[in-house]
Protein backbone atom coordinates (compact mmCIF):
# COMPACT_ATOMS: atom_id res chain seq x y z
CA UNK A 1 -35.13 -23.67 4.12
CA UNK A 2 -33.32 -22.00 6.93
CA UNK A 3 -32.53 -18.33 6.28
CA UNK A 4 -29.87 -15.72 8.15
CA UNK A 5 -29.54 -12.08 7.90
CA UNK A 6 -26.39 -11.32 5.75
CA UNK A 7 -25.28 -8.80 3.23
CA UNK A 8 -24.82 -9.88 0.27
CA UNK A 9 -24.30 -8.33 -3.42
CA UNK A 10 -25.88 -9.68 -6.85
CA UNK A 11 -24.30 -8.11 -8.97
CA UNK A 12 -20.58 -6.96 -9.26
CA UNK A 13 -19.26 -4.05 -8.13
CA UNK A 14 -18.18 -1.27 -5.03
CA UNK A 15 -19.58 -0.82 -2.31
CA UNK A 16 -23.19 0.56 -3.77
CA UNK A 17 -23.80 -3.06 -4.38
CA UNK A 18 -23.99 -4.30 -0.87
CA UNK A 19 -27.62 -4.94 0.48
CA UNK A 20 -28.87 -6.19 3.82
CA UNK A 21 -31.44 -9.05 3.73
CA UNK A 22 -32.37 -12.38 4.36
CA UNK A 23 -30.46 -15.42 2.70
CA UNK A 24 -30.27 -19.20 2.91
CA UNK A 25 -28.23 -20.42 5.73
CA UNK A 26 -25.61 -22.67 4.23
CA UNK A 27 -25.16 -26.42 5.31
CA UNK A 28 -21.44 -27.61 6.35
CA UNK A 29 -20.01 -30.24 3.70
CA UNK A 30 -17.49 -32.56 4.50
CA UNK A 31 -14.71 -31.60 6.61
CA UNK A 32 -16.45 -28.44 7.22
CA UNK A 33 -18.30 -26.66 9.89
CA UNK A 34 -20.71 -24.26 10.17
CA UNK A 35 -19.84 -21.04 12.40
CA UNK A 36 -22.10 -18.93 14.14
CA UNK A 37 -20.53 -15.64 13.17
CA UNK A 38 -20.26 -13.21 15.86
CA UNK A 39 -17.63 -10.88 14.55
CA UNK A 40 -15.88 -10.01 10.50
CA UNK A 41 -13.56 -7.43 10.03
CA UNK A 42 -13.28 -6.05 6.17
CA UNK A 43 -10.53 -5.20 3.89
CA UNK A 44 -9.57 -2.44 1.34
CA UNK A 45 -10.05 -3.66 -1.94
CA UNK A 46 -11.58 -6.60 -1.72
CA UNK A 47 -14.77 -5.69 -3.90
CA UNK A 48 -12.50 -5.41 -6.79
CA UNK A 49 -10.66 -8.59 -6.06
CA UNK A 50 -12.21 -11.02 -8.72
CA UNK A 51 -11.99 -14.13 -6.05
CA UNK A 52 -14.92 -12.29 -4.63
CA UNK A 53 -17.32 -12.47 -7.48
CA UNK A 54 -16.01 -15.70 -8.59
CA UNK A 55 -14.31 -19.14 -8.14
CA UNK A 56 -11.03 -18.30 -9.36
CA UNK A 57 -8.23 -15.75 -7.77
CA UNK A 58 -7.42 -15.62 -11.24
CA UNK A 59 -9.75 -13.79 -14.00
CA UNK A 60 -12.08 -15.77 -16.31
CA UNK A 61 -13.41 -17.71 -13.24
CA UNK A 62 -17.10 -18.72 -13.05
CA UNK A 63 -19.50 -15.92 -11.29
CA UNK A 64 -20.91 -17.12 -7.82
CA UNK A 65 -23.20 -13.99 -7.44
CA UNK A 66 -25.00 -13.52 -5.04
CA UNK A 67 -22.04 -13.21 -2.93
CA UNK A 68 -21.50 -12.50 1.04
CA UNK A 69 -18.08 -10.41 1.49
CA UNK A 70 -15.92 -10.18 4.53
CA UNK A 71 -13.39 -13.07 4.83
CA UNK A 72 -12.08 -12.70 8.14
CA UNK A 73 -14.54 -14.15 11.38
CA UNK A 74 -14.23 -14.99 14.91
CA UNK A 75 -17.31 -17.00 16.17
CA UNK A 76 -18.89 -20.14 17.99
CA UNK A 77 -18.87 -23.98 16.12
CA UNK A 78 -22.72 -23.81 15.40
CA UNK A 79 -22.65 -27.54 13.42
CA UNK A 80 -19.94 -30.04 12.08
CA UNK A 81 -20.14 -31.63 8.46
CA UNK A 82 -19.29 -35.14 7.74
CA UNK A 83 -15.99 -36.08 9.02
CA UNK A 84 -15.01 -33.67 10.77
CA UNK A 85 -13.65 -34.34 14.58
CA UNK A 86 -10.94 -31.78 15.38
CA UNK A 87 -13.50 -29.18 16.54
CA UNK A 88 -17.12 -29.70 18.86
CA UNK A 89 -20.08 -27.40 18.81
CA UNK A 90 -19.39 -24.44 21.24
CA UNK A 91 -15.96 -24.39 20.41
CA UNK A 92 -14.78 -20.61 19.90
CA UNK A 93 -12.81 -20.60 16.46
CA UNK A 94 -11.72 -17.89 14.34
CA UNK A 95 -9.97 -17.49 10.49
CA UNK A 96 -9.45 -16.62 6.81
CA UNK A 97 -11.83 -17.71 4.94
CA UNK A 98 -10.98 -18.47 1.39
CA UNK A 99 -11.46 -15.62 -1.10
CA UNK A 100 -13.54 -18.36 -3.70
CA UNK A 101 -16.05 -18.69 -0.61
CA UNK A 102 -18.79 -16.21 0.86
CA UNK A 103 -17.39 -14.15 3.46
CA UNK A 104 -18.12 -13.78 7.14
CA UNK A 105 -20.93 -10.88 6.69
CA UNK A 106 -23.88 -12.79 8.01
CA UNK A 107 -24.91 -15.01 10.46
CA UNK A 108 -23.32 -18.40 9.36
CA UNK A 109 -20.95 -19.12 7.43
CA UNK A 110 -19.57 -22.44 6.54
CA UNK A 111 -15.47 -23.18 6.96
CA UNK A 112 -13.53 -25.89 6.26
CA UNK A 113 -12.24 -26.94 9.43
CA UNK A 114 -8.65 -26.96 8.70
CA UNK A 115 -8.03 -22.90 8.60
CA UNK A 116 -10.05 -22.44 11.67
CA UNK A 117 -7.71 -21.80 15.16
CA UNK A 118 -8.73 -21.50 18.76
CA UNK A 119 -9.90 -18.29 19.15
CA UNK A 120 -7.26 -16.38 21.32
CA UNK A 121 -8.81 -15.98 25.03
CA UNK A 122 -7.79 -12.67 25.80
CA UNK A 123 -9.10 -10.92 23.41
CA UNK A 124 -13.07 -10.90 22.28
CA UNK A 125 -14.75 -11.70 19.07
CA UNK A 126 -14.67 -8.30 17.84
CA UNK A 127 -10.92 -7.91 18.34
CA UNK A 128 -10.56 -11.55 17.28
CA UNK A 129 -12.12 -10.70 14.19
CA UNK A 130 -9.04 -8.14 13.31
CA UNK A 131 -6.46 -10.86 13.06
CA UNK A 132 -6.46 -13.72 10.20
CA UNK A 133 -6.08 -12.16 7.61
CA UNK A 134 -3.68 -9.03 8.78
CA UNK A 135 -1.79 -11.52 11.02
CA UNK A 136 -1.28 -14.03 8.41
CA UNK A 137 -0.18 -11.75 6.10
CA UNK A 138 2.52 -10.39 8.13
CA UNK A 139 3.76 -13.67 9.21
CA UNK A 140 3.66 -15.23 6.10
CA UNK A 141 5.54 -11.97 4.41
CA UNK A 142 8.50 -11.66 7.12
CA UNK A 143 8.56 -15.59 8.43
CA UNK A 144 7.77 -17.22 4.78
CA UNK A 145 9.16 -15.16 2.07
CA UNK A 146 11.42 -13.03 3.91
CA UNK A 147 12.87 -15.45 6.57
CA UNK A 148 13.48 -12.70 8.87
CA UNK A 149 15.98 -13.23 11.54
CA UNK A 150 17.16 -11.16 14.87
CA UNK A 151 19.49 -8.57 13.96
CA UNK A 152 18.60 -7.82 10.21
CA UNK A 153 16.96 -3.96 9.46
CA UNK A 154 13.39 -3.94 7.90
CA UNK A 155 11.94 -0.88 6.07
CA UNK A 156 7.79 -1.48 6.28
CA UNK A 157 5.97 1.22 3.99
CA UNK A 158 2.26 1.55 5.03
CA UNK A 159 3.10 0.42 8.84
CA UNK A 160 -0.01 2.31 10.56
CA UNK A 161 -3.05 0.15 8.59
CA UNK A 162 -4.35 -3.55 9.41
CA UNK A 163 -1.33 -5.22 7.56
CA UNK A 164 1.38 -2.59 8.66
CA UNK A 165 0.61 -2.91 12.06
CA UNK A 166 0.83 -6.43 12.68
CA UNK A 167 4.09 -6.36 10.73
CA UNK A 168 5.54 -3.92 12.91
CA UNK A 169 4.81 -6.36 15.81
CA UNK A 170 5.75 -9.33 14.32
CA UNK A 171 9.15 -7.75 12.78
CA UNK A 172 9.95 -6.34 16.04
CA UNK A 173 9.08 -9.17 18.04
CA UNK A 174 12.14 -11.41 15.54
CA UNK A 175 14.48 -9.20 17.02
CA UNK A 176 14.77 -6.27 13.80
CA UNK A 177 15.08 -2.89 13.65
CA UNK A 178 12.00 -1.75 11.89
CA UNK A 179 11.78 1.27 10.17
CA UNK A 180 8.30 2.41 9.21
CA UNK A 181 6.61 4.74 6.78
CA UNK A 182 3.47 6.49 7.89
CA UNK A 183 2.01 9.47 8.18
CA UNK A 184 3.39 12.65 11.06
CA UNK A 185 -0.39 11.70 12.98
CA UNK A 186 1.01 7.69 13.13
CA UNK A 187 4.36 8.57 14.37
CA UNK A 188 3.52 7.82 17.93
CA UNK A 189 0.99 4.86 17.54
CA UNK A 190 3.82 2.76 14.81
CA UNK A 191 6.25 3.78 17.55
CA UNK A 192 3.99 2.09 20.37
CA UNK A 193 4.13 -0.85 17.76
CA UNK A 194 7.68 -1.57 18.04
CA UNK A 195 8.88 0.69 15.43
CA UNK A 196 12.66 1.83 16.06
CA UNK A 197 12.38 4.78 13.62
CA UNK A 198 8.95 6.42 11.46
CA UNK A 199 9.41 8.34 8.69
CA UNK A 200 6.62 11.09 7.46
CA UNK A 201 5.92 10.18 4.21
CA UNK A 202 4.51 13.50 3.44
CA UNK A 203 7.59 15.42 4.36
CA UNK A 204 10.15 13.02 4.04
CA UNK A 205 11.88 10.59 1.27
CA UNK A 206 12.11 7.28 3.10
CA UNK A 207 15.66 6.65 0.69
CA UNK A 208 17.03 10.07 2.46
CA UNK A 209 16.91 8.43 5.81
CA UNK A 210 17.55 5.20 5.40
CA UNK A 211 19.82 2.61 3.09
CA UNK A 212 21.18 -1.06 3.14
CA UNK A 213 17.90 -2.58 4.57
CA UNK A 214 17.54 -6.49 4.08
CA UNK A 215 13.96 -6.90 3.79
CA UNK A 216 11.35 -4.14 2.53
CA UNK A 217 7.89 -5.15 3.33
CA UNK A 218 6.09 -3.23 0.52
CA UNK A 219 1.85 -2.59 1.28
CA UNK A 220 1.43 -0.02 -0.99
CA UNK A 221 2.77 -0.39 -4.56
CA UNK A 222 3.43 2.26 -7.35
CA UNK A 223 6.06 4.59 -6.91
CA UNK A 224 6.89 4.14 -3.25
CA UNK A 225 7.74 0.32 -4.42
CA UNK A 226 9.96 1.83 -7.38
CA UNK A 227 12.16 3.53 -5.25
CA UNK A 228 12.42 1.05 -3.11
CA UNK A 229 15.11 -1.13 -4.39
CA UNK A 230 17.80 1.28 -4.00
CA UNK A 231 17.91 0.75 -0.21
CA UNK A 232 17.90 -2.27 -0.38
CA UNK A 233 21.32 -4.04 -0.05
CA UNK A 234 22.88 -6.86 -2.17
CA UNK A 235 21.28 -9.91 -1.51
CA UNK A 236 18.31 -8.31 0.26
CA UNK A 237 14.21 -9.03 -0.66
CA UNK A 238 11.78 -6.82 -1.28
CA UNK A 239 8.24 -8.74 -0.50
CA UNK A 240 4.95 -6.85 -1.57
CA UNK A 241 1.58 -7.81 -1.38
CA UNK A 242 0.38 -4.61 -3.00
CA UNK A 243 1.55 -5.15 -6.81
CA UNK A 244 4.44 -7.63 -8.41
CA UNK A 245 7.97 -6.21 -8.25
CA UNK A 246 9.61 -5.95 -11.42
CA UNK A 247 12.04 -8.76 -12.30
CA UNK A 248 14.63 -6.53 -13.98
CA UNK A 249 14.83 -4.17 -10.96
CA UNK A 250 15.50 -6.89 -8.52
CA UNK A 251 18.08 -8.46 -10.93
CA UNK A 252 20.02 -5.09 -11.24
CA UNK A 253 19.91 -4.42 -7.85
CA UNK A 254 21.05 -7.96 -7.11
CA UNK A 255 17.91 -8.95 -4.59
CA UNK A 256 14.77 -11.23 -4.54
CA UNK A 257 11.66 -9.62 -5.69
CA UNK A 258 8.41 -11.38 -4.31
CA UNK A 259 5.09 -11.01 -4.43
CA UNK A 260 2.41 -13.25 -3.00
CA UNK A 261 -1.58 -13.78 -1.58
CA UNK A 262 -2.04 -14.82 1.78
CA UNK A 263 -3.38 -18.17 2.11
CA UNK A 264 -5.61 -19.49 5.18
CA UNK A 265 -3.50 -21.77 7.96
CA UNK A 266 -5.03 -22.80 10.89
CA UNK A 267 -1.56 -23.49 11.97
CA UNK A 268 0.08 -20.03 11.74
CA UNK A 269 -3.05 -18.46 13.29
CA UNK A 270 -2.93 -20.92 16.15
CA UNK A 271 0.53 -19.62 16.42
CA UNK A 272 -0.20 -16.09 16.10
CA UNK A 273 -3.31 -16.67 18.81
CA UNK A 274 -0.86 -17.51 20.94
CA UNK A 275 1.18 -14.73 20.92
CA UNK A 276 -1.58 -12.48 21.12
CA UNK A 277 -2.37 -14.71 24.60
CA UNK A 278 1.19 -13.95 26.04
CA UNK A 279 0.66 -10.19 25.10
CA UNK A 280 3.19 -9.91 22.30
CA UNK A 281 0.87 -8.92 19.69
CA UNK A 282 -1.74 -6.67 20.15
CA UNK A 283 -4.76 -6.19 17.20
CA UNK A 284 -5.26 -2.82 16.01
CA UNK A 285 -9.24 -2.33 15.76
CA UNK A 286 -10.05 0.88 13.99
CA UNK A 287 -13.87 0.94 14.51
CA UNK A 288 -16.99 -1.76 15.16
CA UNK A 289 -20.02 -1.43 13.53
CA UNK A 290 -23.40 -3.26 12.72
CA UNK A 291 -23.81 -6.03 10.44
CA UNK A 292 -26.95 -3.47 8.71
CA UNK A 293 -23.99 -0.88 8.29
CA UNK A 294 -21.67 -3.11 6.70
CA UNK A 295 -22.20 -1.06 3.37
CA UNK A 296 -21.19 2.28 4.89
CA UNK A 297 -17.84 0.37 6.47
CA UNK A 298 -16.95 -0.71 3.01
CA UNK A 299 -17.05 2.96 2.01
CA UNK A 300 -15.43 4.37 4.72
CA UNK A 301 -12.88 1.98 3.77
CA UNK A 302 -12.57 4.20 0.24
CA UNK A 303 -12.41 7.61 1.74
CA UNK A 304 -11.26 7.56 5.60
CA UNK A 305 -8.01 7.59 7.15
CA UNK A 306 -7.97 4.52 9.55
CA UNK A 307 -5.64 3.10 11.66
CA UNK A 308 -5.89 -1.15 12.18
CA UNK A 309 -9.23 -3.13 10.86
CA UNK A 310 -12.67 -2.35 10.53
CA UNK A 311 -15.07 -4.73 12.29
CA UNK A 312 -18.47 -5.54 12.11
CA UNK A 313 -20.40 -7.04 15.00
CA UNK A 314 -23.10 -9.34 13.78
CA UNK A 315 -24.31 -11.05 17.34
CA UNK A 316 -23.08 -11.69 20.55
CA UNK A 317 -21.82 -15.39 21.34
């Protein structure tokens, strides 16, 4: 049997859980290939997601332990399974990998072909890395479930992390005036973005300065999502990918509540690779680091301020 380095965990849990070692290479199926993984970027979180340890999103799935984290990859078509024709060996691809799979923290991983996109050609694997996952998220909030359009006012809470700041770029780039939440050291950077106007969440109530949005983009939940809807104006949407907005609120308030997962789509991210190409979005890369110090990203990810994605280089192409 063919083995890789990777990092895998066996049992569930943080970050404590995540060990370096050797593990069996996988084999593509059909209408998958196998990528030679030269770049994953990591998210907040996803340890405690239970479409990690198992192969559900929902709980009560069945445990696939040992698992490989990391979901998002950039990387070289290594082999092709059965069927498969709309890639060739050598090919530079990246994507979302589904959150039932292992990740991208080794040095294959398998992919079903149809989420994979041309890696963008401006940018490396280590920047490429940053973007499925953020990217589609953004798109897929404002484009999807928001249908955003030129003219309208957006209020993004969370704008300076690997979500916000795609979203910033993508809102501005529809033609909105974006108003951001971050923090007095991000004022400049979510400006840079495309933001028309930051508020300092430590200092400032977002409500005080701004009112009548029609779309909050919510990435952070709890209380800042509560007093959200009262900016909102009638008929607006408040999208969140942080927790479910309450159904009563948005029916007193006289708005769309909606919360959703990001899904892998090779389409969007051949859209978004694109734009990246043109120079209209940039990815936000925080740090790179090791494959072997994969571990101590996860917990930096727990206790750091950070500003874009965390990557972690596993080999060159």
């Amino acid at each position: 049997m063919d083995t890789m380095s990777a990092v895998r965990a066996h049992h569930r849990g943080g970050p404590e859980r995540l060990v370096y070692e050797q593990a069996p290479r996988p084999e593509p199926a059909a209408g998958e290939v196998l990528v030679a993984v030269c770049a994953a970027s990591i998210t907040a979180g996803e340890l405690t997601w239970d479409a990690t340890w198992t192969d559900s999103l929902a709980p009560g799935g069945r445990d696939r332990t040992p698992i490989i984290p990391s979901h998002e990859m950039s990387g070289v078509v290594a082999a092709l399974g059965p069927a498969v024709s709309e890639t060739e060996v050598g090919d530079e691809v990246y994507g979302l990998i589904p959150f039932v799979r292992d990740g991208a923290a080794a040095e294959y991983v398998t992919v079903p072909v149809d989420i994979l996109a041309p890696k963008p050609a401006t940018v490396d694997h280590d920047v490429a890395a940053a973007v499925p996952m953020a990217a589609l998220t953004g798109w897929q909030a404002l484009v999807e479930h928001a249908s955003l359009r030129d003219g309208q006012h957006i209020l993004i809470h969370g704008a300076a992390g690997g979500v916000g700041s795609f979203a910033v770029q993508i809102a501005a780039s529809l033609g909105a005036r974006v108003t951001a939440t971050a923090g007095a050291r991000d004022r400049d950077f979510v400006t840079e973005l495309g933001a028309h106007e930051v508020v300092d969440y430590s200092k400032e109530r977002f409500e005080d300065r701004v009112n009548g949005v029609d779309v909050v983009l919510d990435l952070v939940g709890g209380e800042t999502q509560a007093r959200s809807w009262d900016v909102l104006r009638p008929g607006g949407v408040l999208v969140s990918v942080a927790t479910p907005p309450d159904a009563r609120q948005a029916a007193a308030h006289g708005v769309r509540g909606v919360f959703f997962i990001v899904e892998p789509n090779g389409d969007q991210l051949g859209t978004v690779g694109q734009l990246i190409e043109k120079g209209r979005l940039a990815p936000v890369v925080d740090r790179v680091v090791p494959l072997p110090e994969t571990r101590a990203a996860y917990e930096a990810l727990q206790t750091e301020h950070k500003r874009g994605k965390i990557v972690i280089h596993v080999a060159e192409p």
